[in-house]
PDB file of N, CA and C in Angstrom:
ATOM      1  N   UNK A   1      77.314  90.367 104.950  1.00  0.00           N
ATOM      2  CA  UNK A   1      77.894  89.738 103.787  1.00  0.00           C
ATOM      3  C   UNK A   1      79.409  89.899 103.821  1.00  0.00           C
ATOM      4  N   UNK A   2      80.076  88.816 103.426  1.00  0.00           N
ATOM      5  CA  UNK A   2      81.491  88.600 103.330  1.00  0.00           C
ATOM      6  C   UNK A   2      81.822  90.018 102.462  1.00  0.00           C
ATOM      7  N   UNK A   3      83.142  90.881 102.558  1.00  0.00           N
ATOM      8  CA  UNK A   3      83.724  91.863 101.557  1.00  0.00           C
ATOM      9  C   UNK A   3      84.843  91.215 101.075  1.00  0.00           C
ATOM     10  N   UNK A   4      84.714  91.246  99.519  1.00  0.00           N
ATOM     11  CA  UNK A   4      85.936  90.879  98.703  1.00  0.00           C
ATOM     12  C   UNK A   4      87.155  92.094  98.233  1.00  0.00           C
ATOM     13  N   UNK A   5      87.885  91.845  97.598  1.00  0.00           N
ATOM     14  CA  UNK A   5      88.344  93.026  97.215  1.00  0.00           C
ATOM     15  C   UNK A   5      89.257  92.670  95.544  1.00  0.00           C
ATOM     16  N   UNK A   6      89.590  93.630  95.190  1.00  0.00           N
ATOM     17  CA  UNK A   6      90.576  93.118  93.938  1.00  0.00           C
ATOM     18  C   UNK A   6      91.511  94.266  93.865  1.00  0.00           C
ATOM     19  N   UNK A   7      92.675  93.712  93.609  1.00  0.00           N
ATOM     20  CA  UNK A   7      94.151  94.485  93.212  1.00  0.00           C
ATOM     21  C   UNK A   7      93.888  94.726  92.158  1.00  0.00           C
ATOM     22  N   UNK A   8      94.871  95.908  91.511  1.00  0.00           N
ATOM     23  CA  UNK A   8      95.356  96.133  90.196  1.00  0.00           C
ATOM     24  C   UNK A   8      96.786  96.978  90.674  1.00  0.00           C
ATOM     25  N   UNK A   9      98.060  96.720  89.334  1.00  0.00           N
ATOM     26  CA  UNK A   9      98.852  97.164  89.429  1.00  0.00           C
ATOM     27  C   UNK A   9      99.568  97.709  88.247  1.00  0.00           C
ATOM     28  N   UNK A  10     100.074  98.610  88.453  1.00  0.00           N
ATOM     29  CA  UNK A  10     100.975  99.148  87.503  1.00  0.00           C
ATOM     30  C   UNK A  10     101.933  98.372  86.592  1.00  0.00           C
ATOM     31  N   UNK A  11     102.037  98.078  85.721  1.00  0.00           N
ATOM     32  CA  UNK A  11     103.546  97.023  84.926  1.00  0.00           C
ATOM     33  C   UNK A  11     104.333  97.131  86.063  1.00  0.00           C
ATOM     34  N   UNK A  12     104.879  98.319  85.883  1.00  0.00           N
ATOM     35  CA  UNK A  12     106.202  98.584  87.256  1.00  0.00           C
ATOM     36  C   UNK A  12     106.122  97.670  88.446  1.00  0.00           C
ATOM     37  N   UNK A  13     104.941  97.251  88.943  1.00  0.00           N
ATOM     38  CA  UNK A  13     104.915  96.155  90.243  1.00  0.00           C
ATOM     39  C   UNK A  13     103.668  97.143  91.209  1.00  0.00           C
ATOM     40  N   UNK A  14     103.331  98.519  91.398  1.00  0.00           N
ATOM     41  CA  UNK A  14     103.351  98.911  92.091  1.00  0.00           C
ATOM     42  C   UNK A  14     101.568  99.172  92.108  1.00  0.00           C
ATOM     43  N   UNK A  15     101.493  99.178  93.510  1.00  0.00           N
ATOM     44  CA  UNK A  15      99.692  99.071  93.463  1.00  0.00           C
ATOM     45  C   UNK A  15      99.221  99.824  93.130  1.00  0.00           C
ATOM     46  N   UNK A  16      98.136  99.924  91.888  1.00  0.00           N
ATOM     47  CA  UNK A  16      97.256 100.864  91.331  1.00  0.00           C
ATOM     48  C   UNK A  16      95.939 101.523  91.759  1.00  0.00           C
ATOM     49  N   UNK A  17      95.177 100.403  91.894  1.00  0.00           N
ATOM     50  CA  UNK A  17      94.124 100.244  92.554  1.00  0.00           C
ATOM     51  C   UNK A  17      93.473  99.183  93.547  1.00  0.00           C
ATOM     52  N   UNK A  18      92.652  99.575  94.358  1.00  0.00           N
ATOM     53  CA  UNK A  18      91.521  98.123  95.248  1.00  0.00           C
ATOM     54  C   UNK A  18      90.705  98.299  95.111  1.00  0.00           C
ATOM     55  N   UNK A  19      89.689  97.667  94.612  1.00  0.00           N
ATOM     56  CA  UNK A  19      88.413  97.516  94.888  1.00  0.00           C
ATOM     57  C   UNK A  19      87.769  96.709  95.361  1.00  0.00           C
ATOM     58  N   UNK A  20      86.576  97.161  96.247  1.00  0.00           N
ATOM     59  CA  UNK A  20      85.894  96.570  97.422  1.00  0.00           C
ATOM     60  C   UNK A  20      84.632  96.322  97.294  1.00  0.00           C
ATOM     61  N   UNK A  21      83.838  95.149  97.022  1.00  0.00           N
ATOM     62  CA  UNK A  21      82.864  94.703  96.737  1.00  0.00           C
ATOM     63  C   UNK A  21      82.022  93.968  97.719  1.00  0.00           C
ATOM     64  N   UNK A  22      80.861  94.209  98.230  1.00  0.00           N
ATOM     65  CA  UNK A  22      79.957  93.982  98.641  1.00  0.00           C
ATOM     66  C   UNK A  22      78.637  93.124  98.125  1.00  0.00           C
ATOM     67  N   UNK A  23      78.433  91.857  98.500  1.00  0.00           N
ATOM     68  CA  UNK A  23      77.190  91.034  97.002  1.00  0.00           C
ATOM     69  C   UNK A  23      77.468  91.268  95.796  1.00  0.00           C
ATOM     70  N   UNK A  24      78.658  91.560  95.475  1.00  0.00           N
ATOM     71  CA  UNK A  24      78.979  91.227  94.089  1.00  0.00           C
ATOM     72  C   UNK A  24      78.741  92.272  93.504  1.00  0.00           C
ATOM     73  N   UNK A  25      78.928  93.883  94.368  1.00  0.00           N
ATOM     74  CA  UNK A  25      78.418  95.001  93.526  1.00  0.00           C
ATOM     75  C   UNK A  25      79.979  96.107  94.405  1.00  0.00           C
ATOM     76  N   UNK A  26      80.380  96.441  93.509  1.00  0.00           N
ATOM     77  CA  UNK A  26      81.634  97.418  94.050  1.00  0.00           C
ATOM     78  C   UNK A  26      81.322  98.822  94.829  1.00  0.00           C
ATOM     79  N   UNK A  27      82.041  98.777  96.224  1.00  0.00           N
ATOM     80  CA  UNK A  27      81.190  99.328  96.937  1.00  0.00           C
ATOM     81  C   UNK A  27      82.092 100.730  96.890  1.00  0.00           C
ATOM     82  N   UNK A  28      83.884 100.394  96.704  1.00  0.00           N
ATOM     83  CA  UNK A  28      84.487 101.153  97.319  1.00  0.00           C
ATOM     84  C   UNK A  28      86.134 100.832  96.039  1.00  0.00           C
ATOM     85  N   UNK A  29      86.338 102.217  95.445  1.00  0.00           N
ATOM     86  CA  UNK A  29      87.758 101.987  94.931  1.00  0.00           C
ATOM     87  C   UNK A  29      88.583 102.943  95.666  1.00  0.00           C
ATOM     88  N   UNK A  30      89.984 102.694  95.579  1.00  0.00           N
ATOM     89  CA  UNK A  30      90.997 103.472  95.777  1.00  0.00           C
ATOM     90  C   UNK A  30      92.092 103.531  95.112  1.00  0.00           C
ATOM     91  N   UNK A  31      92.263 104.262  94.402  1.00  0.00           N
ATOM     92  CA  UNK A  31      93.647 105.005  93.158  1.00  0.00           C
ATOM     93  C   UNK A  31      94.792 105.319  93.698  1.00  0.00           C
ATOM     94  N   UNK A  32      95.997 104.769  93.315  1.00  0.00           N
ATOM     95  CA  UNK A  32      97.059 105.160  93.813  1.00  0.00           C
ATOM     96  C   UNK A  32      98.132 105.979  92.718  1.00  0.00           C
ATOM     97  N   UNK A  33      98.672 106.529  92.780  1.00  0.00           N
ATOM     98  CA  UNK A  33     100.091 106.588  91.954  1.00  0.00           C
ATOM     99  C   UNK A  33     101.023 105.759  92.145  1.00  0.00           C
ATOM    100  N   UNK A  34     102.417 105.699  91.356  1.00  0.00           N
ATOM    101  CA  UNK A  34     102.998 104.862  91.524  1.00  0.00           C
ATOM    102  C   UNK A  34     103.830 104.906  93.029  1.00  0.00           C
ATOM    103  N   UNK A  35     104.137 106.003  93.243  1.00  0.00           N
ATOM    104  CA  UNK A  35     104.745 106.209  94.805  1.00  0.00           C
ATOM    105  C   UNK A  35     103.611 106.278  95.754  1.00  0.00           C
ATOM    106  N   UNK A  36     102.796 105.550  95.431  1.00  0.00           N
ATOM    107  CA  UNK A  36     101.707 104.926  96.937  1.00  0.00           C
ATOM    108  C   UNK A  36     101.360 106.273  97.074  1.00  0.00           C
ATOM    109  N   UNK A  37     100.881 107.999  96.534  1.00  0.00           N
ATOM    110  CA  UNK A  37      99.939 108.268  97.196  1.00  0.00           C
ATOM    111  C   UNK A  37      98.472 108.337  96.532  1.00  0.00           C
ATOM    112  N   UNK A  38      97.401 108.144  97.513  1.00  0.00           N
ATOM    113  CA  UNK A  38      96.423 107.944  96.651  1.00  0.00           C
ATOM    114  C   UNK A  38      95.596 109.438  96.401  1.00  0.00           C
ATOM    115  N   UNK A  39      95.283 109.088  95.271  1.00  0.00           N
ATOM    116  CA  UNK A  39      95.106 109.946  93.976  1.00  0.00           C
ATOM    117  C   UNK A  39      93.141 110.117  94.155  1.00  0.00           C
ATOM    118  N   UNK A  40      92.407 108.878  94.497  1.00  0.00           N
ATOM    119  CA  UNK A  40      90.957 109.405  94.766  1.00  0.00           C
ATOM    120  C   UNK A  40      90.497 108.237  95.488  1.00  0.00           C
ATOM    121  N   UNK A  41      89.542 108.456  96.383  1.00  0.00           N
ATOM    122  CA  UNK A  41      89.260 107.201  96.964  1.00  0.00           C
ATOM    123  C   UNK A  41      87.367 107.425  96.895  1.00  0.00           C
ATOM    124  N   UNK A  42      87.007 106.574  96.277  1.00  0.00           N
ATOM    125  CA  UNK A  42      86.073 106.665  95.402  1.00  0.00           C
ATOM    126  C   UNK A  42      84.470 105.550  96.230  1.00  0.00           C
ATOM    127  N   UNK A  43      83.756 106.287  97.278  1.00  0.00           N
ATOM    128  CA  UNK A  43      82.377 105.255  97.499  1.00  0.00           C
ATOM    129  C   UNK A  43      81.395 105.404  96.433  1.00  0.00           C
ATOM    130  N   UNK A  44      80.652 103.875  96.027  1.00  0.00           N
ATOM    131  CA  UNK A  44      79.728 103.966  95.352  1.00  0.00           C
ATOM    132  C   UNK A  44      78.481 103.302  95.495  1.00  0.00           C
ATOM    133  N   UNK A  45      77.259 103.814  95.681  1.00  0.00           N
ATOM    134  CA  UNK A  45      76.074 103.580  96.221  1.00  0.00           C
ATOM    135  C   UNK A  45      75.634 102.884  94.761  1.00  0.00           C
ATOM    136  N   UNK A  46      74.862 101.608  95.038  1.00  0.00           N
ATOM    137  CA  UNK A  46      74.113 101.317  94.182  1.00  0.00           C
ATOM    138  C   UNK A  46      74.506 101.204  92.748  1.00  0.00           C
ATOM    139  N   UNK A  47      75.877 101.396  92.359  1.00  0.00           N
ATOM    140  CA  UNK A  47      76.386 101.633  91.237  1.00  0.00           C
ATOM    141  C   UNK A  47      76.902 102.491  90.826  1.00  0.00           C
ATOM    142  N   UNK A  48      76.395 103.546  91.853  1.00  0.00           N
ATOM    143  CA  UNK A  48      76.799 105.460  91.286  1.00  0.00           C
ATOM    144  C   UNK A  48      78.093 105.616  91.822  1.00  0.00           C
ATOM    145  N   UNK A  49      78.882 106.586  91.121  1.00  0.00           N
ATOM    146  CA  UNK A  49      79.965 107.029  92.009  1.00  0.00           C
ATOM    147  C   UNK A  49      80.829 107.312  90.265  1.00  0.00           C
ATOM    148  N   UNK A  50      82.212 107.759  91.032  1.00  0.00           N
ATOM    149  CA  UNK A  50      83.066 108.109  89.952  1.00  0.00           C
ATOM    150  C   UNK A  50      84.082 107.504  89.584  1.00  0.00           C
ATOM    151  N   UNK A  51      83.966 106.970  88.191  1.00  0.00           N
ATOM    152  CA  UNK A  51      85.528 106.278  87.962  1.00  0.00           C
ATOM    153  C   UNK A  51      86.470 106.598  87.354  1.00  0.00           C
ATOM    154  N   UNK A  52      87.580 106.394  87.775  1.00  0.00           N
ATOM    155  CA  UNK A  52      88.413 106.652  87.028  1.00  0.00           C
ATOM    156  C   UNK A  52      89.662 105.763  85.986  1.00  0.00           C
ATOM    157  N   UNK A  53      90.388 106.362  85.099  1.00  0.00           N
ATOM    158  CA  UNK A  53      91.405 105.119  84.622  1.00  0.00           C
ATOM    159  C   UNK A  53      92.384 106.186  84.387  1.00  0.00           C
ATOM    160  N   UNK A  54      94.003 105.618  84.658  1.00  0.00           N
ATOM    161  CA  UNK A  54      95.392 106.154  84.673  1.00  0.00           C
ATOM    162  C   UNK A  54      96.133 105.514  83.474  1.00  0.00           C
ATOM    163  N   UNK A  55      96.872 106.695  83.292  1.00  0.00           N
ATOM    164  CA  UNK A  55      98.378 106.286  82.447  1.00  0.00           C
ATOM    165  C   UNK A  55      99.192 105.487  83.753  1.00  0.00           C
ATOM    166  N   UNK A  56     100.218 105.089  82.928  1.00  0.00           N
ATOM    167  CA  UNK A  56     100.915 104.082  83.562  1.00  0.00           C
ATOM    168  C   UNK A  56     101.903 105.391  84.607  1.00  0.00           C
ATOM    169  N   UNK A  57     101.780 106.375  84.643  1.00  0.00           N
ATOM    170  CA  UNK A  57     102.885 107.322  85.322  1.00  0.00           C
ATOM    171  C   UNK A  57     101.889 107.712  86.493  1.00  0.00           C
ATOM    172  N   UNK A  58     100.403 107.485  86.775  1.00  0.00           N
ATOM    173  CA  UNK A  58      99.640 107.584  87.468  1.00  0.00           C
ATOM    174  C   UNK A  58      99.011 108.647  87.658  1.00  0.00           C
ATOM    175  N   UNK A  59      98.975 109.893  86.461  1.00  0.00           N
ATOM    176  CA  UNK A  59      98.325 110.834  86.461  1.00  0.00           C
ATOM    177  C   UNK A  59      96.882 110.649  85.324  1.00  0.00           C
ATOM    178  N   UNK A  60      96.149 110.953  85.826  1.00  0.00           N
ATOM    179  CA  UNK A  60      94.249 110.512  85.429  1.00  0.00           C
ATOM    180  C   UNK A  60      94.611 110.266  83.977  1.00  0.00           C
ATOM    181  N   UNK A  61      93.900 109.633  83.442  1.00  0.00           N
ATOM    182  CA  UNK A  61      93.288 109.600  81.889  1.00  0.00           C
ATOM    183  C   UNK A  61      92.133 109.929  81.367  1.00  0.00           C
ATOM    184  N   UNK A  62      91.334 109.614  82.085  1.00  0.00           N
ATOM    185  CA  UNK A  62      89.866 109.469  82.511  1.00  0.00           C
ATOM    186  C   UNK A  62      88.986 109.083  83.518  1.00  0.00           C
ATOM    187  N   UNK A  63      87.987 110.452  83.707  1.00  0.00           N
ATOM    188  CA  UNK A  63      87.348 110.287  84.704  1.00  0.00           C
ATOM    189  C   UNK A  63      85.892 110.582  84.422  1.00  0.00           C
ATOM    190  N   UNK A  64      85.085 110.155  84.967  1.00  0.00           N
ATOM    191  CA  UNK A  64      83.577 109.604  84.363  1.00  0.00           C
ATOM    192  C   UNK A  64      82.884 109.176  85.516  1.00  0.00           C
ATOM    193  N   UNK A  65      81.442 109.518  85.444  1.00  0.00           N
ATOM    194  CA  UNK A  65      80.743 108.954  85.853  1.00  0.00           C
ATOM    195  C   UNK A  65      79.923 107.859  86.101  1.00  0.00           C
ATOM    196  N   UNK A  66      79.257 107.140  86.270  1.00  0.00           N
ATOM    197  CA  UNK A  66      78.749 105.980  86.804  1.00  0.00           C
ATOM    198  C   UNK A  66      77.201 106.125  87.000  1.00  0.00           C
ATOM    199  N   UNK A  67      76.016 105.711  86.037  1.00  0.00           N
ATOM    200  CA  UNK A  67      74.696 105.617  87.599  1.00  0.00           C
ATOM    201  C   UNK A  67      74.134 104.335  87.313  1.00  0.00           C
ATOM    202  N   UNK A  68      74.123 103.485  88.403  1.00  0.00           N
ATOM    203  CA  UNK A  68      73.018 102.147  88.628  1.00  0.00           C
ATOM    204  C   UNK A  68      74.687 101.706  87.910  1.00  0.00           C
ATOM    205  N   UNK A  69      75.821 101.433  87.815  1.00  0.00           N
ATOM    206  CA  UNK A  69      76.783 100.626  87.105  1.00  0.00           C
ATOM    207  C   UNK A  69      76.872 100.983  85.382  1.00  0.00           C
ATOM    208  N   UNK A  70      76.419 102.169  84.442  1.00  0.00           N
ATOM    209  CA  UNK A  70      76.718 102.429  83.691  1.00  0.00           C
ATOM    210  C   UNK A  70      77.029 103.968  83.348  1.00  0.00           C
ATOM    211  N   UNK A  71      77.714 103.855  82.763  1.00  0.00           N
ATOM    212  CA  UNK A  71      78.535 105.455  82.217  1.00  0.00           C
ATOM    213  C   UNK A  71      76.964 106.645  82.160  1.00  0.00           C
ATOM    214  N   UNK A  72      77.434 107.798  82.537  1.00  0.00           N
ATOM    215  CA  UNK A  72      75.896 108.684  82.245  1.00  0.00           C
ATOM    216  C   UNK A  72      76.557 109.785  82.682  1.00  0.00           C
ATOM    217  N   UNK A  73      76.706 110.747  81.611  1.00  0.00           N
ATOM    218  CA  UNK A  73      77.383 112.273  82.040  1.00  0.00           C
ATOM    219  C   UNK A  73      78.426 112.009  81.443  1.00  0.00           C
ATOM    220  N   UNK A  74      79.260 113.255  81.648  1.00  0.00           N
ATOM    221  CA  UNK A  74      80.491 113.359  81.111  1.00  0.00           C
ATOM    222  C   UNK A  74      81.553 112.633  81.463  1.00  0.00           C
ATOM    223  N   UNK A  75      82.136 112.400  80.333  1.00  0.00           N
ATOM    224  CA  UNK A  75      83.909 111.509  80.382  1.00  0.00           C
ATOM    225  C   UNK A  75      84.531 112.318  80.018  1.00  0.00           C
ATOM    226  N   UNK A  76      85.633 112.908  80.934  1.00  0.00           N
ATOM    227  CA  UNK A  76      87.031 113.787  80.743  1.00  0.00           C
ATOM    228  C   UNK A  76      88.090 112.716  80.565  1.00  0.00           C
ATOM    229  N   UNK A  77      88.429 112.937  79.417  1.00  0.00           N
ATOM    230  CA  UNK A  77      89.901 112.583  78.998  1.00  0.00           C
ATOM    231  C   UNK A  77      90.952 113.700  79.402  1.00  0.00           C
ATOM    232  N   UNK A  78      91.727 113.066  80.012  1.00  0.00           N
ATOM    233  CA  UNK A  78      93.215 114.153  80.123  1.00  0.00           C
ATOM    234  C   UNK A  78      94.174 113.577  79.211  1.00  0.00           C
ATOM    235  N   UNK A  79      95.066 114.618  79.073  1.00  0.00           N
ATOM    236  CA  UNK A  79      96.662 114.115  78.538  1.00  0.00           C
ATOM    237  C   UNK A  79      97.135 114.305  79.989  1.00  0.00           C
ATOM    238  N   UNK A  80      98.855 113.820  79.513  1.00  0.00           N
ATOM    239  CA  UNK A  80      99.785 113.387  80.748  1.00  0.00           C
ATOM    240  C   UNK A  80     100.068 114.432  81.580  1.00  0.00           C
ATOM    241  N   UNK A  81      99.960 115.556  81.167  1.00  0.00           N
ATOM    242  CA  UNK A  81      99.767 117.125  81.422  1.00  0.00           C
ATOM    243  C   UNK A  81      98.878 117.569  82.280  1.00  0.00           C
ATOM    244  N   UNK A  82      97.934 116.818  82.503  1.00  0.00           N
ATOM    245  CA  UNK A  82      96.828 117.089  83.288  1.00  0.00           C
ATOM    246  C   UNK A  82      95.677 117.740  82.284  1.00  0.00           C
ATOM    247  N   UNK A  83      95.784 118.087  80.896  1.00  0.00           N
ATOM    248  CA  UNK A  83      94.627 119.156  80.288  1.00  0.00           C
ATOM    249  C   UNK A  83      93.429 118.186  79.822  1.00  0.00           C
ATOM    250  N   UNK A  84      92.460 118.726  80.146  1.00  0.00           N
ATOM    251  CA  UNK A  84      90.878 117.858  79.252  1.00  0.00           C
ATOM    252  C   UNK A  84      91.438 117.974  77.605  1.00  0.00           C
ATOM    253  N   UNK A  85      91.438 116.854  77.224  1.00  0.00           N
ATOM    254  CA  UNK A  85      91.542 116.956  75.595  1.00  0.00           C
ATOM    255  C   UNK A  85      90.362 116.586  74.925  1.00  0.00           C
ATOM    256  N   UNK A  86      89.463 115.509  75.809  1.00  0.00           N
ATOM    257  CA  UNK A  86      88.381 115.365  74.819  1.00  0.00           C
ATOM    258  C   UNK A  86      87.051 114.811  76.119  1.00  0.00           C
ATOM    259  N   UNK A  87      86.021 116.066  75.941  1.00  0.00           N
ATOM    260  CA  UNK A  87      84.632 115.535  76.710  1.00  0.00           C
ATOM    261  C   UNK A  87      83.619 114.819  75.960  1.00  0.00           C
ATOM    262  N   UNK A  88      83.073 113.409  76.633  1.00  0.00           N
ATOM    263  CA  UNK A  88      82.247 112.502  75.773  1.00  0.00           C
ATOM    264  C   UNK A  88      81.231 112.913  76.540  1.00  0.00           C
ATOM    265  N   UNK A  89      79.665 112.649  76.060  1.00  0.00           N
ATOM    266  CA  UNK A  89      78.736 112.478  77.382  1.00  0.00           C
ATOM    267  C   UNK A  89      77.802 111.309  77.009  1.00  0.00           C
ATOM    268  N   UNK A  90      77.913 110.599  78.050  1.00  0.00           N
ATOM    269  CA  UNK A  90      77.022 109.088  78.198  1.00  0.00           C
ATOM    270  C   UNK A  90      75.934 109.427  78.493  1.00  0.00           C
ATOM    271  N   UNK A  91      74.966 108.377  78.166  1.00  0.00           N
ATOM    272  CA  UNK A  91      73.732 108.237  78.625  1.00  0.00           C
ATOM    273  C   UNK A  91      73.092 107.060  78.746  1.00  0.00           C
ATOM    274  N   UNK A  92      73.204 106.458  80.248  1.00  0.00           N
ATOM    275  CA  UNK A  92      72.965 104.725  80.066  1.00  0.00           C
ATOM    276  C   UNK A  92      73.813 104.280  79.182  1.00  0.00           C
ATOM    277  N   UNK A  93      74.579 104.123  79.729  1.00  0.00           N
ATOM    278  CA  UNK A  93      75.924 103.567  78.911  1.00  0.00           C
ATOM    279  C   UNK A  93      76.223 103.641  78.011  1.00  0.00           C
ATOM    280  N   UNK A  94      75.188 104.705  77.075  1.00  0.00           N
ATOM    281  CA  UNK A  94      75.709 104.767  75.650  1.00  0.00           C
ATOM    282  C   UNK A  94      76.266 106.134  75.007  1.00  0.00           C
ATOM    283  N   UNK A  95      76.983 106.512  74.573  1.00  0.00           N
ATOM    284  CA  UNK A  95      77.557 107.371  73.884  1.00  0.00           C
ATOM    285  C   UNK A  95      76.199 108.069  73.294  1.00  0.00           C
ATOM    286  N   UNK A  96      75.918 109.652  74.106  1.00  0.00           N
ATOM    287  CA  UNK A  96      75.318 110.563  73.878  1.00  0.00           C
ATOM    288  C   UNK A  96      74.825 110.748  72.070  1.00  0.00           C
ATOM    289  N   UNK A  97      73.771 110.608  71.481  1.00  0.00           N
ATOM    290  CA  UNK A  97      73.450 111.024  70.455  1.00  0.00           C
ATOM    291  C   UNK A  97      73.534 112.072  69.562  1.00  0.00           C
ATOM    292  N   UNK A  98      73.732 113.192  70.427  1.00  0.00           N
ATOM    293  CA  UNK A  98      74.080 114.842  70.355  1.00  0.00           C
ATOM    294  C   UNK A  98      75.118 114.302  70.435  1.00  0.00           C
ATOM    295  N   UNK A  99      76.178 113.399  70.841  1.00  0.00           N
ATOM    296  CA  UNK A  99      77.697 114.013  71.052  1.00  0.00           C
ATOM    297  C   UNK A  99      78.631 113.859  69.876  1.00  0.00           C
ATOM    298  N   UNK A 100      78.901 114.865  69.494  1.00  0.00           N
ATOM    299  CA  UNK A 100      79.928 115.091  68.179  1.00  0.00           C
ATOM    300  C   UNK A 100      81.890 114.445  68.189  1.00  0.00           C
ATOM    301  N   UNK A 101      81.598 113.760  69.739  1.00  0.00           N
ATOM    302  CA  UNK A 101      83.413 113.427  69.613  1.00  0.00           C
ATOM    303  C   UNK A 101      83.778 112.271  69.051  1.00  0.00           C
ATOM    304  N   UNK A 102      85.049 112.667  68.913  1.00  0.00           N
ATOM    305  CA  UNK A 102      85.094 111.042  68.126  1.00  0.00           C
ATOM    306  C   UNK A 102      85.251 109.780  68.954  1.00  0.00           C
TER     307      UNK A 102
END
């Protein structure tokens, strides 16, 4: 099967991320900072794997899990600082029943 891929970039101009898709299912990301080094390079089987999303200065925001293509387990929020400020936990994509965050 043909591999596609997709850019993302920072406002600034500068490449954020690629992702690499296989039949229309993302096989493979890679995270950059803004000075091009990369930050996680991320395979995902079947849907599983770990994602992440950045502040615009390219240090994590959030990082989370993935299974079959929906959220399941914990979501770490960071501040710009690098500290966990707030843990969610998914379950099939939905916001844990037990979970008390806001």
């Amino acid at each position: 099967m043909a591999q596609v891929h997709g850019e993302y970039f920072y406002k600034s101009g500068e490449l954020k991320l690629v992702d690499r898709y296989v039949a229309g299912q993302c096989v493979e990301e890679t995270w950059y900072k803004p000075d091009g080094t990369v930050i996680a390079n991320e395979h995902f089987v079947d849907g599983t794997g770990t994602g992440y999303y950045l502040y615009e200065d390219g240090t994590i925001k959030l990082k989370m899990t993935y299974v079959k293509g929906l959220a399941h387990g914990p979501a770490r929020f960071f501040s710009t600082n690098g500290e966990v400020i707030e843990v969610v936990e998914y379950v099939n994509g939905e916001k844990s029943p037990g979970d008390t965050s806001q």
